[in-house]
N, C-alpha and C. Protein backbone atom coordinates (compact mmCIF):
# COMPACT_ATOMS: atom_id res chain seq x y z
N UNK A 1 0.85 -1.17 0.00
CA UNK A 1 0.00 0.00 0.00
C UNK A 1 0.89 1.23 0.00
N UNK A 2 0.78 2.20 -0.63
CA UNK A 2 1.46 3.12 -0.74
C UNK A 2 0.46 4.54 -0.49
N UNK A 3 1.80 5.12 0.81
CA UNK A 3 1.48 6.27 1.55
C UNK A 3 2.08 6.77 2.10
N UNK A 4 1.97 7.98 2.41
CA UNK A 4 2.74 8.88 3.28
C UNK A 4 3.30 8.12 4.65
N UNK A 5 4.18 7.49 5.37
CA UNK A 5 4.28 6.92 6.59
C UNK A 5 4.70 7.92 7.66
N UNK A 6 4.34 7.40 8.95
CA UNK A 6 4.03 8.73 9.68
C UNK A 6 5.41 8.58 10.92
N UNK A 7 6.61 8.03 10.23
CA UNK A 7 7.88 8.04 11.10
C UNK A 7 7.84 9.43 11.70
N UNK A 8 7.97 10.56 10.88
CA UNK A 8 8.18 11.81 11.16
C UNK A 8 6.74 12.94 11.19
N UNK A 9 7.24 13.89 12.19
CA UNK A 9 6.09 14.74 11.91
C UNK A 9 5.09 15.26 10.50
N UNK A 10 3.64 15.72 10.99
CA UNK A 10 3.05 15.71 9.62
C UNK A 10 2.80 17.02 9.77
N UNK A 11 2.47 17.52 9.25
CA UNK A 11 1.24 19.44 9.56
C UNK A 11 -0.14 19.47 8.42
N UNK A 12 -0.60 19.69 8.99
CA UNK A 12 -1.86 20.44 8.08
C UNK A 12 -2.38 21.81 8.35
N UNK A 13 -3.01 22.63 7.19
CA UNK A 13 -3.49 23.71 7.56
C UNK A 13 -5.13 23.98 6.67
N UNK A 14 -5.58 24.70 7.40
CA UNK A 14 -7.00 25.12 6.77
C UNK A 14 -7.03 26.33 7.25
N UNK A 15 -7.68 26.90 6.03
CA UNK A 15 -8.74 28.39 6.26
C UNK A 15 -10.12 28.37 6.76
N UNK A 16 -10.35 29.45 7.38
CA UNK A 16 -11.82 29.24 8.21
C UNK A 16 -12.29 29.77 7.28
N UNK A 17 -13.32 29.45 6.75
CA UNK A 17 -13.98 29.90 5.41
C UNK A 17 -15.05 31.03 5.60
N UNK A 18 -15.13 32.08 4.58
CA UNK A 18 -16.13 33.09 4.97
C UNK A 18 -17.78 32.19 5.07
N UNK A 19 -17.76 31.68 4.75
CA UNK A 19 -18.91 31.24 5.31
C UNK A 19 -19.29 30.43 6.35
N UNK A 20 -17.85 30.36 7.67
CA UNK A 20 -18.14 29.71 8.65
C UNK A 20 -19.11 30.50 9.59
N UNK A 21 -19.93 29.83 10.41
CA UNK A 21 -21.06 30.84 11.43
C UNK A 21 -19.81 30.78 13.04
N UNK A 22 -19.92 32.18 13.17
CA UNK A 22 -18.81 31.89 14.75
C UNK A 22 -19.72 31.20 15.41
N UNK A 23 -19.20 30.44 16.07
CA UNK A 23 -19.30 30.14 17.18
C UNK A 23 -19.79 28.00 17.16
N UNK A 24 -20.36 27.91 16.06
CA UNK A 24 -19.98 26.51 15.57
C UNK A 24 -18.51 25.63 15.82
N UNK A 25 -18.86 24.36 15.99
CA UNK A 25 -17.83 23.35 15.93
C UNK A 25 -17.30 22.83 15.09
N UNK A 26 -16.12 23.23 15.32
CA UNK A 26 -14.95 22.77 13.70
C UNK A 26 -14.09 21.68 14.23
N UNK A 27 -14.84 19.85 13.36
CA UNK A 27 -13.63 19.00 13.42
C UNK A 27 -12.86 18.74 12.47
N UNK A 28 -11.99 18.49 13.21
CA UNK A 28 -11.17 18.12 12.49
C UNK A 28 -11.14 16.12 11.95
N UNK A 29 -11.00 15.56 10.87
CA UNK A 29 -10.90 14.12 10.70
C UNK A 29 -9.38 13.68 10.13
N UNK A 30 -9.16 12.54 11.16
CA UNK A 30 -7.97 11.82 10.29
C UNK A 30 -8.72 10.72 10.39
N UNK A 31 -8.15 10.50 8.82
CA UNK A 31 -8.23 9.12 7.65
C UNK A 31 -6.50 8.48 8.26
N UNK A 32 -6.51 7.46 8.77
CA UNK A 32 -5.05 6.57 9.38
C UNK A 32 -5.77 5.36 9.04
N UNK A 33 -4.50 4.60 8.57
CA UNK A 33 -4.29 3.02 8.00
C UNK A 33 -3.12 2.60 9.05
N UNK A 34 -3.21 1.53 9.85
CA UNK A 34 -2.32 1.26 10.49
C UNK A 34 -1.58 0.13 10.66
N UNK A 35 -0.92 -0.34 10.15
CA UNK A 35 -0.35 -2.05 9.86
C UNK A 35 0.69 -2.50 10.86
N UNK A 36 -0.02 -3.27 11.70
CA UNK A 36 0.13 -3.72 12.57
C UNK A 36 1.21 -5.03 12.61
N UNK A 37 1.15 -5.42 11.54
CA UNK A 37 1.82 -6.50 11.14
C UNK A 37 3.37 -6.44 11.22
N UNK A 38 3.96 -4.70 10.93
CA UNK A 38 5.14 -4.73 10.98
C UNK A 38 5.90 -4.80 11.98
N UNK A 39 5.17 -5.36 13.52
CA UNK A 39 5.42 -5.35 15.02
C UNK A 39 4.39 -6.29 15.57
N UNK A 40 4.36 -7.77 14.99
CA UNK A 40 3.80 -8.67 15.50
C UNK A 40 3.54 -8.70 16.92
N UNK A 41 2.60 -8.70 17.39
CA UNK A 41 2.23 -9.07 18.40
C UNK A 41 2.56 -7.58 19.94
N UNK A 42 2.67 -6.73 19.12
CA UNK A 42 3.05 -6.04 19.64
C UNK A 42 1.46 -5.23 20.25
N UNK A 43 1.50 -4.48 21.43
CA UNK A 43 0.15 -4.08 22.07
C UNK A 43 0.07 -2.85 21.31
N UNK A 44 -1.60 -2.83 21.44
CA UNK A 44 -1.78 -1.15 20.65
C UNK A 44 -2.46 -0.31 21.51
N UNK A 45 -2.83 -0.56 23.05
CA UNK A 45 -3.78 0.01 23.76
C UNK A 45 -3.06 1.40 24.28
N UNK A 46 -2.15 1.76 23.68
CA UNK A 46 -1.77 3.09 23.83
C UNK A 46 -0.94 3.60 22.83
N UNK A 47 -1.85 3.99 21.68
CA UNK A 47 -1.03 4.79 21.05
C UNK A 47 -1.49 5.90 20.35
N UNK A 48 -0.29 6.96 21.02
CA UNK A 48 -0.44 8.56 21.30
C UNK A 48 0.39 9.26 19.98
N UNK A 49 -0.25 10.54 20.04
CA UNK A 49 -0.09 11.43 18.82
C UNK A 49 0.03 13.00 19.70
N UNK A 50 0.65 13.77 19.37
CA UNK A 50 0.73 15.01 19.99
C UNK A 50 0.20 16.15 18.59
N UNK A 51 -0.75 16.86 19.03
CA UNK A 51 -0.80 17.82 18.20
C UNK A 51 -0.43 19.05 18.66
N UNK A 52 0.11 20.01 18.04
CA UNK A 52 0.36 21.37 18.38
C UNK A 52 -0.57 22.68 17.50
N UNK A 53 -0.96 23.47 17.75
CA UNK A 53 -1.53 24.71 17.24
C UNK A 53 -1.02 25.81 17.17
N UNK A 54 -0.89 26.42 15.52
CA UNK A 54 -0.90 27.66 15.85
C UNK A 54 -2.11 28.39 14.55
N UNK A 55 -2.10 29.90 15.15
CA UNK A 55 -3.21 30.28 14.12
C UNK A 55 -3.18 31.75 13.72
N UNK A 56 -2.67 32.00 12.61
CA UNK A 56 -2.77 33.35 12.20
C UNK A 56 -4.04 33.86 11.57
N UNK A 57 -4.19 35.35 12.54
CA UNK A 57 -5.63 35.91 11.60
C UNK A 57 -4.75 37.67 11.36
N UNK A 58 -5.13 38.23 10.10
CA UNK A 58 -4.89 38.83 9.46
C UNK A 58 -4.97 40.40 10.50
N UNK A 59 -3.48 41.36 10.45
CA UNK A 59 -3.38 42.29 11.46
C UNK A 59 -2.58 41.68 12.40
N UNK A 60 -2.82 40.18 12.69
CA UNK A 60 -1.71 39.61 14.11
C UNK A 60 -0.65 38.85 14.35
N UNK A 61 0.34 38.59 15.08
CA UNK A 61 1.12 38.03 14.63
C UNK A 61 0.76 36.38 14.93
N UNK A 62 1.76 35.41 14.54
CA UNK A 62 1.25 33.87 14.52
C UNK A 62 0.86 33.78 16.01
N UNK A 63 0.32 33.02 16.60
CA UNK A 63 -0.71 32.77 17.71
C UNK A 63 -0.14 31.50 18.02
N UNK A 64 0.61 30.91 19.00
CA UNK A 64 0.93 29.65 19.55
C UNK A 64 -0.20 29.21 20.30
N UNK A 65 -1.30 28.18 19.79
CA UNK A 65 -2.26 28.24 21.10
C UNK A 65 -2.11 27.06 21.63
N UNK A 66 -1.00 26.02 21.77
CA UNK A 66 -1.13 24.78 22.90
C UNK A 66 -1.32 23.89 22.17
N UNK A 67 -1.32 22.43 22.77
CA UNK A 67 -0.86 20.81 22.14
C UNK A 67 -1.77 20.43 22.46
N UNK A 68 -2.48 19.43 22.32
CA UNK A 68 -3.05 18.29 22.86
C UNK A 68 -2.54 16.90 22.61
N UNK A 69 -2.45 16.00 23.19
CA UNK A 69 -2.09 14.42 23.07
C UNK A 69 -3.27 13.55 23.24
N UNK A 70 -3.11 13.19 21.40
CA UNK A 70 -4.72 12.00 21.35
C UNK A 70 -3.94 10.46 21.25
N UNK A 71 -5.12 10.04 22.25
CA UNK A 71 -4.92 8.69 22.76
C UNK A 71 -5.67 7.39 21.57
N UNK A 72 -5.07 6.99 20.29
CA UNK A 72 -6.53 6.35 19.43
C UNK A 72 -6.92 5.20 20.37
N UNK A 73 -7.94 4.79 19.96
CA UNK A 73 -8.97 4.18 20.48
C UNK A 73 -8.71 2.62 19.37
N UNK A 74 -8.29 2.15 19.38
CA UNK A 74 -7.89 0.79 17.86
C UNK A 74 -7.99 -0.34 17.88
N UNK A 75 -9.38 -0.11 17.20
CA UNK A 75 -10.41 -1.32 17.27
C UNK A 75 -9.70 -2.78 16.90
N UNK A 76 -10.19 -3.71 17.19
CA UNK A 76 -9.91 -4.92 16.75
C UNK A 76 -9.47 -4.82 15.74
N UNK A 77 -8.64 -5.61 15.13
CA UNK A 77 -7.79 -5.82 13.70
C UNK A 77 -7.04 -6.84 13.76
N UNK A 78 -6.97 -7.01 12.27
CA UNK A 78 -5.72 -8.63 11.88
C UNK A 78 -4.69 -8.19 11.70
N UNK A 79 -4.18 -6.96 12.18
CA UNK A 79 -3.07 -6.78 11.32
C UNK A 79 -2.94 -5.50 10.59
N UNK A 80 -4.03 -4.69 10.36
CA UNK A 80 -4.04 -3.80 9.59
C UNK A 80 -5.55 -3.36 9.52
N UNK A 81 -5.71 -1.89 10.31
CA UNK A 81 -7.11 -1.26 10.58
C UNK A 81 -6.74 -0.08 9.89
N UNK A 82 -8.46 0.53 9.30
CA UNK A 82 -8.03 1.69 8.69
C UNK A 82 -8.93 2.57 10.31
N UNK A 83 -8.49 3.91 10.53
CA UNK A 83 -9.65 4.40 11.37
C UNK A 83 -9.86 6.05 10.76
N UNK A 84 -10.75 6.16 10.96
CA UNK A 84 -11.36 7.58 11.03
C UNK A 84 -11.66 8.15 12.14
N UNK A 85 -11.33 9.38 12.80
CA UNK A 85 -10.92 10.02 14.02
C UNK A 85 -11.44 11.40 13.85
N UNK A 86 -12.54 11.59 14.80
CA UNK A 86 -12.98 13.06 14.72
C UNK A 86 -12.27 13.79 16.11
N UNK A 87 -12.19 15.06 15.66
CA UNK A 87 -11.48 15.68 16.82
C UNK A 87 -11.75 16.90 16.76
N UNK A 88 -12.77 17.30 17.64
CA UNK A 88 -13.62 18.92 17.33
C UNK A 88 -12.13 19.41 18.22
N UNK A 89 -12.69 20.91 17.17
CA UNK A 89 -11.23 21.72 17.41
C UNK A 89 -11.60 22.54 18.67
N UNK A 90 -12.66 23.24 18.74
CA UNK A 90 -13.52 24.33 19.61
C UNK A 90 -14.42 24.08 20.40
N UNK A 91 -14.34 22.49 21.00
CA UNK A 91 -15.47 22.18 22.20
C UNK A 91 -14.97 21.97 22.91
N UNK A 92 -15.67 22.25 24.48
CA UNK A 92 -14.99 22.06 25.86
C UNK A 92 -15.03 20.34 25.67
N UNK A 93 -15.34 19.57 24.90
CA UNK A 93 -15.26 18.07 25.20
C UNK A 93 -14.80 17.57 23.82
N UNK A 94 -14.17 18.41 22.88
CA UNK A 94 -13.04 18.38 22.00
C UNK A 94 -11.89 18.69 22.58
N UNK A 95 -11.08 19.02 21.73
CA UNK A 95 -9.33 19.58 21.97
C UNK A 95 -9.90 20.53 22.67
N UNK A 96 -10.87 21.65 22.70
CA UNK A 96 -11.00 22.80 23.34
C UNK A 96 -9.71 23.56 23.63
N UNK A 97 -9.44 23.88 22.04
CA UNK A 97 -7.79 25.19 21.78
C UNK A 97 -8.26 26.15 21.21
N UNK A 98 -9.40 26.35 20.82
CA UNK A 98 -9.58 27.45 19.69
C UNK A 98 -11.22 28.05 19.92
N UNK A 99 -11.29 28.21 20.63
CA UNK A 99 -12.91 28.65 20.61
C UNK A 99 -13.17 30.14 20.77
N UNK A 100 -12.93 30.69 19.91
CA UNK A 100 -12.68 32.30 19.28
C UNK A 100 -12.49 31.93 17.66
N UNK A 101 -12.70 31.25 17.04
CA UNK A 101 -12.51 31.27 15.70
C UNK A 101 -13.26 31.79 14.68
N UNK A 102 -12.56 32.38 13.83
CA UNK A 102 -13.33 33.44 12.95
C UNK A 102 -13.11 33.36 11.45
N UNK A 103 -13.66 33.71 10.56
CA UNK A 103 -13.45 33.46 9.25
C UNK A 103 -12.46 34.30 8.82
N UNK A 104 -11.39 34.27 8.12
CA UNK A 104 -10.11 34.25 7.32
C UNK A 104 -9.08 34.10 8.12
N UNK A 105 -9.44 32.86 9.23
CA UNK A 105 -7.89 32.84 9.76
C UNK A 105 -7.44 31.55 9.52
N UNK A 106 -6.13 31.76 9.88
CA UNK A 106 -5.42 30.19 9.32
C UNK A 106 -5.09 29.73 10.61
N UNK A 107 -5.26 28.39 10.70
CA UNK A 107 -4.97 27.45 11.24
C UNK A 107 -3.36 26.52 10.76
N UNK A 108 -2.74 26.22 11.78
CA UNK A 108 -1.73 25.05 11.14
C UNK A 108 -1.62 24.19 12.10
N UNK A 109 -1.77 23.11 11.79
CA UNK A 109 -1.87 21.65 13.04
C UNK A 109 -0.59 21.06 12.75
N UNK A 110 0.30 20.60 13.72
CA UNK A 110 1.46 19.78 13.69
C UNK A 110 1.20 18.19 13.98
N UNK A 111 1.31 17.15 13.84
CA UNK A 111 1.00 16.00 14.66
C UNK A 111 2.34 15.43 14.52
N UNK A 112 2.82 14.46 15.61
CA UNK A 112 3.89 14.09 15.95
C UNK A 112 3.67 12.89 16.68
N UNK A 113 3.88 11.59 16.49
CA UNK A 113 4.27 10.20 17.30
C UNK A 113 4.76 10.93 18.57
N UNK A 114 4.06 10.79 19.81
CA UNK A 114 4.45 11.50 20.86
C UNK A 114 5.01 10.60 21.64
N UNK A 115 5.79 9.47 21.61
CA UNK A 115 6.29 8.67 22.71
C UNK A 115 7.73 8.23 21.96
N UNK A 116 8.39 9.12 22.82
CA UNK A 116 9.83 9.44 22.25
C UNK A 116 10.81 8.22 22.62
N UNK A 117 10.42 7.29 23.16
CA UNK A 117 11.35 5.99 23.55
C UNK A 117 11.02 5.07 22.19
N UNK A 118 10.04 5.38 21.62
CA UNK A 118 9.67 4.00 20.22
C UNK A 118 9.77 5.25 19.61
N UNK A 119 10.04 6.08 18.67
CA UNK A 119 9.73 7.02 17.45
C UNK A 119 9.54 5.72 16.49
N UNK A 120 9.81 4.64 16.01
CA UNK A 120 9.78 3.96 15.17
C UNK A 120 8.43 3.46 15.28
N UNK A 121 7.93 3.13 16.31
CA UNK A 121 6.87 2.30 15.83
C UNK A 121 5.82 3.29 14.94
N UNK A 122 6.05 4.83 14.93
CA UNK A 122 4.87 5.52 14.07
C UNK A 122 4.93 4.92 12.46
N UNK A 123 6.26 4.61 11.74
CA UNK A 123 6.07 3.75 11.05
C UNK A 123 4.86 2.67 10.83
N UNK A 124 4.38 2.25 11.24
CA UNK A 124 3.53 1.73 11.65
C UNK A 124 1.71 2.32 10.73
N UNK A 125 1.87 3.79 10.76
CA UNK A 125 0.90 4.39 10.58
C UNK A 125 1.10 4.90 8.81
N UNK A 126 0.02 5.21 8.35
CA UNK A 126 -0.34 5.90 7.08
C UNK A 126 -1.11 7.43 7.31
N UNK A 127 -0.70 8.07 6.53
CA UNK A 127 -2.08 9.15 6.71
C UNK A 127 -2.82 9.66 5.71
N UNK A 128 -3.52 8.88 5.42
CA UNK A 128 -4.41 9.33 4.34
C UNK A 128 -4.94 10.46 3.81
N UNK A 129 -5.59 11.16 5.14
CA UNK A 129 -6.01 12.63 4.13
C UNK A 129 -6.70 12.81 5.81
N UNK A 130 -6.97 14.53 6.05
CA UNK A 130 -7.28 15.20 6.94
C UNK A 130 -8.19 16.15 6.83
N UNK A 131 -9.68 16.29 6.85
CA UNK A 131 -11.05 17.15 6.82
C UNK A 131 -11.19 17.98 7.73
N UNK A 132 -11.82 19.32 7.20
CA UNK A 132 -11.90 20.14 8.53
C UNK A 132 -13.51 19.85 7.72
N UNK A 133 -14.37 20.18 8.49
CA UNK A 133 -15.65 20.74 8.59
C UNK A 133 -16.58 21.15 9.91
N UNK A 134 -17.64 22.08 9.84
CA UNK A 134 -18.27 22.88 10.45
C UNK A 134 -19.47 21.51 10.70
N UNK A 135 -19.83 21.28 12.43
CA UNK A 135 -19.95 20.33 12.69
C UNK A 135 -21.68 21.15 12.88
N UNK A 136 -22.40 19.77 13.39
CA UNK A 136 -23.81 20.73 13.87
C UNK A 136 -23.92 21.06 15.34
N UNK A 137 -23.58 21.97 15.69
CA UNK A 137 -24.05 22.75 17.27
C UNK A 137 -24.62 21.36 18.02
N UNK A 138 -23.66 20.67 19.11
CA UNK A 138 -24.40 19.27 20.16
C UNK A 138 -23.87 18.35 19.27
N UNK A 139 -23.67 18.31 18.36
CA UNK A 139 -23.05 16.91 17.24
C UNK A 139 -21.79 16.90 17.05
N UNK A 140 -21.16 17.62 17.57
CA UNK A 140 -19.63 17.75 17.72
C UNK A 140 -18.57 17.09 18.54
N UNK A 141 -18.56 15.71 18.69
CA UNK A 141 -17.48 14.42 19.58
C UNK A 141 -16.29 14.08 19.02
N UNK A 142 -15.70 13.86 19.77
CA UNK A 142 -14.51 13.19 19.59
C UNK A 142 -15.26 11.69 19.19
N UNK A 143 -14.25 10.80 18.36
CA UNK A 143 -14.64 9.33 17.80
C UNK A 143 -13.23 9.40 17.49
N UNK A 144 -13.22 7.81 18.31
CA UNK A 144 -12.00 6.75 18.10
C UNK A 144 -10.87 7.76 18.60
N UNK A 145 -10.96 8.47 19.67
CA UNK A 145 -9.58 8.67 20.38
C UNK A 145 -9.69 9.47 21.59
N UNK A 146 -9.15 9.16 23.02
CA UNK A 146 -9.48 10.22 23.87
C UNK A 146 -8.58 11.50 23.83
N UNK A 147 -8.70 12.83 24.55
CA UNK A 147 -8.13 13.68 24.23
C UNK A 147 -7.70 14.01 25.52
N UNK A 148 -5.75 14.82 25.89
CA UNK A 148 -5.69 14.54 27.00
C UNK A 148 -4.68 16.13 27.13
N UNK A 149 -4.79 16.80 27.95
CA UNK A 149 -3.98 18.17 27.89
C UNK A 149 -2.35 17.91 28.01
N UNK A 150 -2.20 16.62 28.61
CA UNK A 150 -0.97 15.88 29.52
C UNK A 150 -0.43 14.59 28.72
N UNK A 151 0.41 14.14 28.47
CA UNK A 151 0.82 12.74 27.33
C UNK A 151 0.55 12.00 28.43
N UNK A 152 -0.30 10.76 27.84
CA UNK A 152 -0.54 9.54 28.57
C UNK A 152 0.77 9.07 29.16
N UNK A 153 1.02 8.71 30.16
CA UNK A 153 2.02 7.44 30.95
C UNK A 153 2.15 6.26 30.08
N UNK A 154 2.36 5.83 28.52
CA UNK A 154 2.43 4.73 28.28
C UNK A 154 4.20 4.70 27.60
N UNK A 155 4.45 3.39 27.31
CA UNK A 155 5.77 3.62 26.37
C UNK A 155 5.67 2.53 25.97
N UNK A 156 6.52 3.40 24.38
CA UNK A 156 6.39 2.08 23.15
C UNK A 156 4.67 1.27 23.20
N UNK A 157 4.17 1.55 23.25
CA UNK A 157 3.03 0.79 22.38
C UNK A 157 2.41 0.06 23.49
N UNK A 158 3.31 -0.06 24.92
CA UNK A 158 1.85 -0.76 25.54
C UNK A 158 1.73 -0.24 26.80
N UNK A 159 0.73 -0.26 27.73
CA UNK A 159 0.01 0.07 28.70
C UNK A 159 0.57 0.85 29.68
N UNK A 160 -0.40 1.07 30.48
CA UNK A 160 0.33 2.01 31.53
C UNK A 160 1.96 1.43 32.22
């Protein structure tokens, strides 16, 4: 299968579009393929991703607004799961980093294999492609990963 592999850091960026309504929930989705196979038998009940934020809006300078560390959630598999991962950007029960967001500003997301004793096993991962969209007001969850202000206590790939 051929893809981007996620040894090293990734970034993405989006524009808040003039037709976003303030005050709506903007998630974010990762599309991840994860092949498990290349670390037989190896545990997956902890594995962490660090994101970082920053966000320029027009008049200011770049805006550092804080990390979060997502925990995926990775369902049963033989070997090789694809998952889809919502991660509202602007809810107190999302990342809750950005809830002031306004139309023409930029966003840039960093993500990074956050467990610096394995960097290798992010190998492991694909990244398919990354969606922002304007969620519906109460319909805005996190799916398939918890979200944590603090990096989980795990290393290399398994448990506390």
């Amino acid at each position: 299968m051929v893809a981007p592999s996620f040894g090293a850091p990734v970034g993405f960026r989006m524009i808040v579009p003039n037709r976003f309504t303030a005050g709506d929930p903007v998630t974010m989705r990762l599309f991840i393929d994860a092949d498990y196979s290349l670390d037989a038998g190896r545990p997956t009940q902890c594995e962490q991703f660090r994101l970082a934020f920053v966000r320029l809006a027009s008049g200011n300078p770049a805006e550092v607004i804080g990390e979060r560390y997502i925990l995926l959630d990775v369902p049963a598999n033989d070997g090789q799961v694809f998952m889809a991962v919502d991660l509202p950007l602007n809810t107190a029960d999302g990342l809750n980093v950005l809830n002031d967001l306004g139309a023409g500003q930029l966003l840039g997301i960093g993500m990074e294999w956050s467990d610096g004793e394995c960097t290798t096993y992010g190998r492991n991962y694909r990244i398919f492609g990354v969606e922002f969209f304007e969620s519906p007001v109460g319909g805005a969850v996190v799916v398939g990963a918890t979200v944590s202000e603090t990096q989980p206590g795990c290393i290399c790939g398994g448990g506390d």
